[in-house]
C-alpha atoms as a PDB file:
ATOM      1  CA  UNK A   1      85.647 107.509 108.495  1.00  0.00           C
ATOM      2  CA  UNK A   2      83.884 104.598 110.657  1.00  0.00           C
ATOM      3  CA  UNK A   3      86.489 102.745 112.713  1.00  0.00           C
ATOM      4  CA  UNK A   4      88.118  99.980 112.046  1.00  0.00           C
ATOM      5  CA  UNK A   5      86.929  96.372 112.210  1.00  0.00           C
ATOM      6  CA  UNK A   6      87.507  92.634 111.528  1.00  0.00           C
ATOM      7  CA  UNK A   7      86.424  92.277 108.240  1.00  0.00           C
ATOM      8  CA  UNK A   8      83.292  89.781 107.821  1.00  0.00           C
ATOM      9  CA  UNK A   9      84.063  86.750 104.829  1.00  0.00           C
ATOM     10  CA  UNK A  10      80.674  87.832 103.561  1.00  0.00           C
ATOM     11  CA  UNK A  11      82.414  91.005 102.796  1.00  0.00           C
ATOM     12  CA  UNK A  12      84.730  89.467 100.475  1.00  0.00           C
ATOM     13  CA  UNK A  13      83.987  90.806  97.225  1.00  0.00           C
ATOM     14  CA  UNK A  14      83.622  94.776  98.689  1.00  0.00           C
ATOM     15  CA  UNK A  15      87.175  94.117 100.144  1.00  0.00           C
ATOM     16  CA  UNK A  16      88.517  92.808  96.910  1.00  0.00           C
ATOM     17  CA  UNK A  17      86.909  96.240  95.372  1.00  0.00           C
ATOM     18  CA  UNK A  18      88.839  97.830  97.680  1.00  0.00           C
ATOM     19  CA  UNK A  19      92.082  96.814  97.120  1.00  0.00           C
ATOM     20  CA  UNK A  20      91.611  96.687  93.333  1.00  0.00           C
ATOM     21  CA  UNK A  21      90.727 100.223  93.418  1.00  0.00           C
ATOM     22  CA  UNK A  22      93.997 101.117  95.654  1.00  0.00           C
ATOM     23  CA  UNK A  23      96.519  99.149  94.137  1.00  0.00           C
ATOM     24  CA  UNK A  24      95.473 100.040  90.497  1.00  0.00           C
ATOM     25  CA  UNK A  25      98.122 102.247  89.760  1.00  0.00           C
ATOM     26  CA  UNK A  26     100.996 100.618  92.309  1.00  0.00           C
ATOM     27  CA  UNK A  27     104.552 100.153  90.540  1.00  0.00           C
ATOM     28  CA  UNK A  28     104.468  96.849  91.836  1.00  0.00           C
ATOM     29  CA  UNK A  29     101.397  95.569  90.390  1.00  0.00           C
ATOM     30  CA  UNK A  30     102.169  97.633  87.122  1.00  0.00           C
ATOM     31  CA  UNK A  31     105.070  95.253  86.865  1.00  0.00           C
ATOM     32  CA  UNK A  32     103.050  91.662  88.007  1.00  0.00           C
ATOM     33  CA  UNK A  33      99.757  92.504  85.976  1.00  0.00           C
ATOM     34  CA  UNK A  34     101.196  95.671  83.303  1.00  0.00           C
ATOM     35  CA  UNK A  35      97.795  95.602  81.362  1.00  0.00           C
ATOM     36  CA  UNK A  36      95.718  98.616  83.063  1.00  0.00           C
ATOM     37  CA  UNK A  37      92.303  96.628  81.830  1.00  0.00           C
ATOM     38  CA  UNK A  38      93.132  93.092  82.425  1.00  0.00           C
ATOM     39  CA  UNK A  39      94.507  94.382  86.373  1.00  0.00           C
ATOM     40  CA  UNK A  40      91.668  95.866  86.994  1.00  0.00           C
ATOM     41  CA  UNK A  41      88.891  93.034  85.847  1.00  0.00           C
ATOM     42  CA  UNK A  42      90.784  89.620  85.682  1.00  0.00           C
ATOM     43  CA  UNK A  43      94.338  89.780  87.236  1.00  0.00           C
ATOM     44  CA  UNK A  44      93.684  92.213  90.544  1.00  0.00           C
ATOM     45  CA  UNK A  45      90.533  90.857  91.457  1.00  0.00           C
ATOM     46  CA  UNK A  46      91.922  87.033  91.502  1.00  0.00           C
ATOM     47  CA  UNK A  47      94.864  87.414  93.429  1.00  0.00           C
ATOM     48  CA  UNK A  48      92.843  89.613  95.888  1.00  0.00           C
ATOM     49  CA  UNK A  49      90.106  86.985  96.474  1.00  0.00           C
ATOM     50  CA  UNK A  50      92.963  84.225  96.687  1.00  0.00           C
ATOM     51  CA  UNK A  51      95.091  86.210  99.409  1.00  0.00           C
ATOM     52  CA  UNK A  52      91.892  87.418 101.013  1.00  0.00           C
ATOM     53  CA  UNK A  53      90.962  83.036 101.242  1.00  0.00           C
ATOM     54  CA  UNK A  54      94.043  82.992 103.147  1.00  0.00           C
ATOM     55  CA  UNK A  55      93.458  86.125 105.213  1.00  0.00           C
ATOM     56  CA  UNK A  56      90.102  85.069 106.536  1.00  0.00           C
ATOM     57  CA  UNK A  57      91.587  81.118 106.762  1.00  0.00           C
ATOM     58  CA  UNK A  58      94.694  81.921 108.605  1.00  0.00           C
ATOM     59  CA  UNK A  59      95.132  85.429 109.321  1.00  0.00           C
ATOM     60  CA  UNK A  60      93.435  88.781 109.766  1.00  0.00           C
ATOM     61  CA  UNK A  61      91.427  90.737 107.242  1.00  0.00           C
ATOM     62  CA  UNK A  62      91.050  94.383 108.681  1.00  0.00           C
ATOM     63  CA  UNK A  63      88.729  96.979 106.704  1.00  0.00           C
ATOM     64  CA  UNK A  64      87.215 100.573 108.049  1.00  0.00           C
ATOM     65  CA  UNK A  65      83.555 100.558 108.393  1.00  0.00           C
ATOM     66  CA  UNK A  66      83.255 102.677 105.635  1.00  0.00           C
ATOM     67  CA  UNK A  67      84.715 100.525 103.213  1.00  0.00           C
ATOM     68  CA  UNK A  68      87.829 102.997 102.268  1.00  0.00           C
ATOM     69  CA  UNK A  69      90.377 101.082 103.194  1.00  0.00           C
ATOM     70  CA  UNK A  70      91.729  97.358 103.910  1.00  0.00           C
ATOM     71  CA  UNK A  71      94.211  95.280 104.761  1.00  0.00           C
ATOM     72  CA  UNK A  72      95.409  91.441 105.075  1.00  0.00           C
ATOM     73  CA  UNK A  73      97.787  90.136 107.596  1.00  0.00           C
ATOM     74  CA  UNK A  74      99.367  86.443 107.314  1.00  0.00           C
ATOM     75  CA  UNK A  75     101.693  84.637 109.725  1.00  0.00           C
ATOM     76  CA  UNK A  76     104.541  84.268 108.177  1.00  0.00           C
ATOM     77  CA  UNK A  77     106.092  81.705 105.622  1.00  0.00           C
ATOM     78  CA  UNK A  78     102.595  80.798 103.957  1.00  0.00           C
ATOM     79  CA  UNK A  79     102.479  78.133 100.942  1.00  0.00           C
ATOM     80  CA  UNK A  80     102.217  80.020  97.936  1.00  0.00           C
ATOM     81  CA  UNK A  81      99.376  78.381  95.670  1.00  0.00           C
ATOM     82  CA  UNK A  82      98.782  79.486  92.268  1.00  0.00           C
ATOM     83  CA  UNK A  83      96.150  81.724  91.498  1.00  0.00           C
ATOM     84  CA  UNK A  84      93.456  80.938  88.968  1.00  0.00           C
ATOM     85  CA  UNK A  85      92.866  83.212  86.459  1.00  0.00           C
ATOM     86  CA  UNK A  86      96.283  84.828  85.969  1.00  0.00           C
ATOM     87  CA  UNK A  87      98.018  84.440  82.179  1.00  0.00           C
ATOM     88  CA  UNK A  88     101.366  82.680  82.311  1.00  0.00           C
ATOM     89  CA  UNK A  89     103.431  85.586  82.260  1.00  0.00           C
ATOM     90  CA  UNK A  90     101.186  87.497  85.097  1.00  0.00           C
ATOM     91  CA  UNK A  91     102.042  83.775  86.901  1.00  0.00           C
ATOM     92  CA  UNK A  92     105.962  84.051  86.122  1.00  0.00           C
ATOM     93  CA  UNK A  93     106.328  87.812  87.447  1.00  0.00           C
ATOM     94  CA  UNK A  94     104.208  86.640  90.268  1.00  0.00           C
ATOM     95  CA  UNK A  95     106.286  83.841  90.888  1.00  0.00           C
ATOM     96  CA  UNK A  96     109.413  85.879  90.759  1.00  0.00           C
ATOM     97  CA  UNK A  97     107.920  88.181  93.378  1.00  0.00           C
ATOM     98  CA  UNK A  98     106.869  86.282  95.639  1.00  0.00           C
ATOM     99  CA  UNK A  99     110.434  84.381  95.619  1.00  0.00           C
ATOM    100  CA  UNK A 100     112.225  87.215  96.672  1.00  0.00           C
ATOM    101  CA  UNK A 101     109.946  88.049  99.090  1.00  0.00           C
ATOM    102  CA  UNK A 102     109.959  84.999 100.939  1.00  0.00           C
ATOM    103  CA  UNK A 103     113.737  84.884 100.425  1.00  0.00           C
ATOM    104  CA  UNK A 104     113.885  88.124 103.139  1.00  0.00           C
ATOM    105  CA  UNK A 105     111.365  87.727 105.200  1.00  0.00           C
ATOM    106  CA  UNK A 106     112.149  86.744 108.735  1.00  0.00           C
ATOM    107  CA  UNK A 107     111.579  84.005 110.390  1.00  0.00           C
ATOM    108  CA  UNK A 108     108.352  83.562 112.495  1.00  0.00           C
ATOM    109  CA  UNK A 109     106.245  84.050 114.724  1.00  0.00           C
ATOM    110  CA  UNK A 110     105.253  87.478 112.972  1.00  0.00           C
ATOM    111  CA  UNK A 111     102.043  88.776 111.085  1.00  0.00           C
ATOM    112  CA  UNK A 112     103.038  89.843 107.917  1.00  0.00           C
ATOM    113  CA  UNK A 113     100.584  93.099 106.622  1.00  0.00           C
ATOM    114  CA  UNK A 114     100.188  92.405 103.147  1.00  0.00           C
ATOM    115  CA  UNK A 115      98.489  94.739 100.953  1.00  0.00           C
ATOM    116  CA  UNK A 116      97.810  97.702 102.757  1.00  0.00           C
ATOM    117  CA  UNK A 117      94.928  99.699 100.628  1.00  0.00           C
ATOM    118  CA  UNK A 118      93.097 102.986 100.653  1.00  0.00           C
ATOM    119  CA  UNK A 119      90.862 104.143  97.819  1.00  0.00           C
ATOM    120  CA  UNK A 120      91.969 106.424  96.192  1.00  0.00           C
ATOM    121  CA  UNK A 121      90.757 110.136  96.989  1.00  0.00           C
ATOM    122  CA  UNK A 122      90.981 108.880 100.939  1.00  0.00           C
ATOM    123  CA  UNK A 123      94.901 108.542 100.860  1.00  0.00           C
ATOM    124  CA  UNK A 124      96.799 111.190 102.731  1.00  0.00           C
ATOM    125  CA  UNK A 125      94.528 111.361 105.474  1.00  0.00           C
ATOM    126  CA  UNK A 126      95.715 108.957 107.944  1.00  0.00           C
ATOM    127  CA  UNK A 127      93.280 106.265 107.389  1.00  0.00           C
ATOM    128  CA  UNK A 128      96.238 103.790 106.634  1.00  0.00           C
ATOM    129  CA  UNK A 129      97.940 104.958 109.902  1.00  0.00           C
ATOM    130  CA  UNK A 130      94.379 103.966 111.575  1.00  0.00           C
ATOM    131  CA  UNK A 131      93.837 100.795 109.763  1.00  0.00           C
ATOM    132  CA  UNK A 132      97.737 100.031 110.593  1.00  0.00           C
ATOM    133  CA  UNK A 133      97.161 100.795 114.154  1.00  0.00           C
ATOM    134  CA  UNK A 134      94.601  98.244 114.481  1.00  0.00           C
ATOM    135  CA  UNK A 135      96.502  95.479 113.586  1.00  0.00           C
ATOM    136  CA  UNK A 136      99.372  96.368 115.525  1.00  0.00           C
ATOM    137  CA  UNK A 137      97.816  96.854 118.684  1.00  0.00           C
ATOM    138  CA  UNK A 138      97.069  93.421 117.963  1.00  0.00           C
ATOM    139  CA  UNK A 139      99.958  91.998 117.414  1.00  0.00           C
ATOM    140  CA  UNK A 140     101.598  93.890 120.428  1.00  0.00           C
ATOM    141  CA  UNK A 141      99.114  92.068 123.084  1.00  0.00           C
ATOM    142  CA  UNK A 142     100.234  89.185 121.548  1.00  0.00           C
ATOM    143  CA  UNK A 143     103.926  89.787 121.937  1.00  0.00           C
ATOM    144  CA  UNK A 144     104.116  88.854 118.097  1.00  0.00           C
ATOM    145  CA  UNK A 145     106.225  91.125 115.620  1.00  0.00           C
ATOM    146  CA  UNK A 146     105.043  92.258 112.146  1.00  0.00           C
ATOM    147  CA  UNK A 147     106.717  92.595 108.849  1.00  0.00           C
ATOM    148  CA  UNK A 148     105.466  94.446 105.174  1.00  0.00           C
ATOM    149  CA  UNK A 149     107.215  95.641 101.961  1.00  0.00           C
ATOM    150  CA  UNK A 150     106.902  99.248 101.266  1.00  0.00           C
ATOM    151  CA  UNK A 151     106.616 100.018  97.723  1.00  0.00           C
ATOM    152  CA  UNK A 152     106.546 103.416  97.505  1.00  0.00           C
ATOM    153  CA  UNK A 153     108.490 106.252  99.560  1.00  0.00           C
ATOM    154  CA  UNK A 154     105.231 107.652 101.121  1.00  0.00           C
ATOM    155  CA  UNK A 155     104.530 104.017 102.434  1.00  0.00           C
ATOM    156  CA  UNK A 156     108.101 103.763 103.655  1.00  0.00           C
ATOM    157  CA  UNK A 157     107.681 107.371 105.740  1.00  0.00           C
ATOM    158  CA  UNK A 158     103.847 105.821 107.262  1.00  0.00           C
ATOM    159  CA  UNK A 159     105.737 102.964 108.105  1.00  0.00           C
ATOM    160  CA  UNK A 160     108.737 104.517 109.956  1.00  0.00           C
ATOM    161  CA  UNK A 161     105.954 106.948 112.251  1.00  0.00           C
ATOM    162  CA  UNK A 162     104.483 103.484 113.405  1.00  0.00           C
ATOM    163  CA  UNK A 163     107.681 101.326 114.135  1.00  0.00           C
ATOM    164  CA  UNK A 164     108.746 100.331 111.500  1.00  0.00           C
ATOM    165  CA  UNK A 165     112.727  99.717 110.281  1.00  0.00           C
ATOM    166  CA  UNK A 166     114.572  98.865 107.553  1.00  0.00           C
ATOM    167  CA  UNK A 167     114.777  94.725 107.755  1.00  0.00           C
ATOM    168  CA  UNK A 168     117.826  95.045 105.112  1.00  0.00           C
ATOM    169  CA  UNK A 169     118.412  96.446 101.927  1.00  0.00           C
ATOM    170  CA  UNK A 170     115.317  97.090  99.524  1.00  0.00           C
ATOM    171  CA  UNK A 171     115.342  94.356  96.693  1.00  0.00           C
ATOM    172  CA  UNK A 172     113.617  94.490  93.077  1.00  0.00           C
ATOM    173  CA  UNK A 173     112.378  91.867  90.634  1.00  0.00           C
ATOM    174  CA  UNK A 174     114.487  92.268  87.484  1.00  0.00           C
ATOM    175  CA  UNK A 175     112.953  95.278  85.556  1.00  0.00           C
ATOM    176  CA  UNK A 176     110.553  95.787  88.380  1.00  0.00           C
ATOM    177  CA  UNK A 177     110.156  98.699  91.036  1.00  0.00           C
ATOM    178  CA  UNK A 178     112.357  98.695  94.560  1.00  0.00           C
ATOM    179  CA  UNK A 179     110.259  97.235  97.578  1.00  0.00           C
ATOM    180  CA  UNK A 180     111.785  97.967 100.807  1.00  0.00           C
ATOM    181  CA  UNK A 181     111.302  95.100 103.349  1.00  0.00           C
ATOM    182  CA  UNK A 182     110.388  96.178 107.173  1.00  0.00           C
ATOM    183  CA  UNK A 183     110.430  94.992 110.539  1.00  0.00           C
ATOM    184  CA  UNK A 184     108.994  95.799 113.610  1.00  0.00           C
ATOM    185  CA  UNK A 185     109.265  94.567 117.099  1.00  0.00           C
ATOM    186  CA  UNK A 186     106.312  94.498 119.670  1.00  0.00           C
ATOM    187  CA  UNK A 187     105.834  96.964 121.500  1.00  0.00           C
END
């Protein structure tokens, strides 16, 4: 695996592969966008390019140099504008998402990772660690804490090895999957 890097905007559309490819099969995004097809060619690829727009705008967008893995951080409390190219109902599980999110995040200054993907076939090996690492480091010589949902228990165990703790009880869309907000102070 190459190391990892600021990701270039010129890059955008290989980083929106990316995370398409890694967050495919999440329970989350089964729940937001539950048509396999329409995730992976319409839904996926237009809330990626409208998160990554406000990654490379106002954030961080981290990738390897390979290409396996990505990952967008945001300061916290961003406006949430709607996407273009979702359905109504993809928009109204969105919506209620992104409502409870906001409703437990902490307050700021923080960088919030959202969206932390490997391809799969590279998960397991500690590239999400890596690509993590990167970011924090970051955020620690900036004296700036950072803040994710985990939505799956391997997630939650990466995240506890790097710093992370529980920022209060896990919370879940109605009919949707358990997402386990976390904080983490600078180190």
């Amino acid at each position: 695996m190459s190391d990892v890097r600021a990701a270039d905007p010129s890059e955008v559309d290989t980083v929106v592969e990316v995370l398409v490819e890694a967050f495919q099969d999440d329970p989350m995004s089964r729940w937001v966008f539950p048509d396999a097809g329409r995730r992976r060619a319409v839904s996926h690829p237009a809330f990626f390019g409208a998160l990554l727009e406000a990654g490379f705008a106002a954030g961080h967008v981290d990738v390897t140099g390979d290409h396996t893995a990505a990952v967008i951080w945001l300061p916290a409390g961003g406006d949430d504008e709607p996407i273009e190219g979702l359905d109504a109902a993809e928009a109204d599980r969105l919506g209620v998402l992104l409502g409870l999110m906001a409703a437990v995040e902490p307050a700021g200054p923080l960088w919030h990772a959202q969206f932390v993907g490997v391809r799969p076939g590279h998960q397991g090996r500690g590239i999400g660690g890596r690509l993590l690492r990167h970011g924090l480091d970051r955020a620690d010589a900036e004296g700036v804490p950072t803040y994710l949902e985990a939505s799956s228990p391997d997630s939650t165990r990466l995240y506890r090895r790097l710093g992370f703790r529980d920022h209060g009880p896990a919370f879940r869309p109605p009919g949707g999957p358990p997402m386990q907000p976390m904080r983490r102070p600078p180190a």
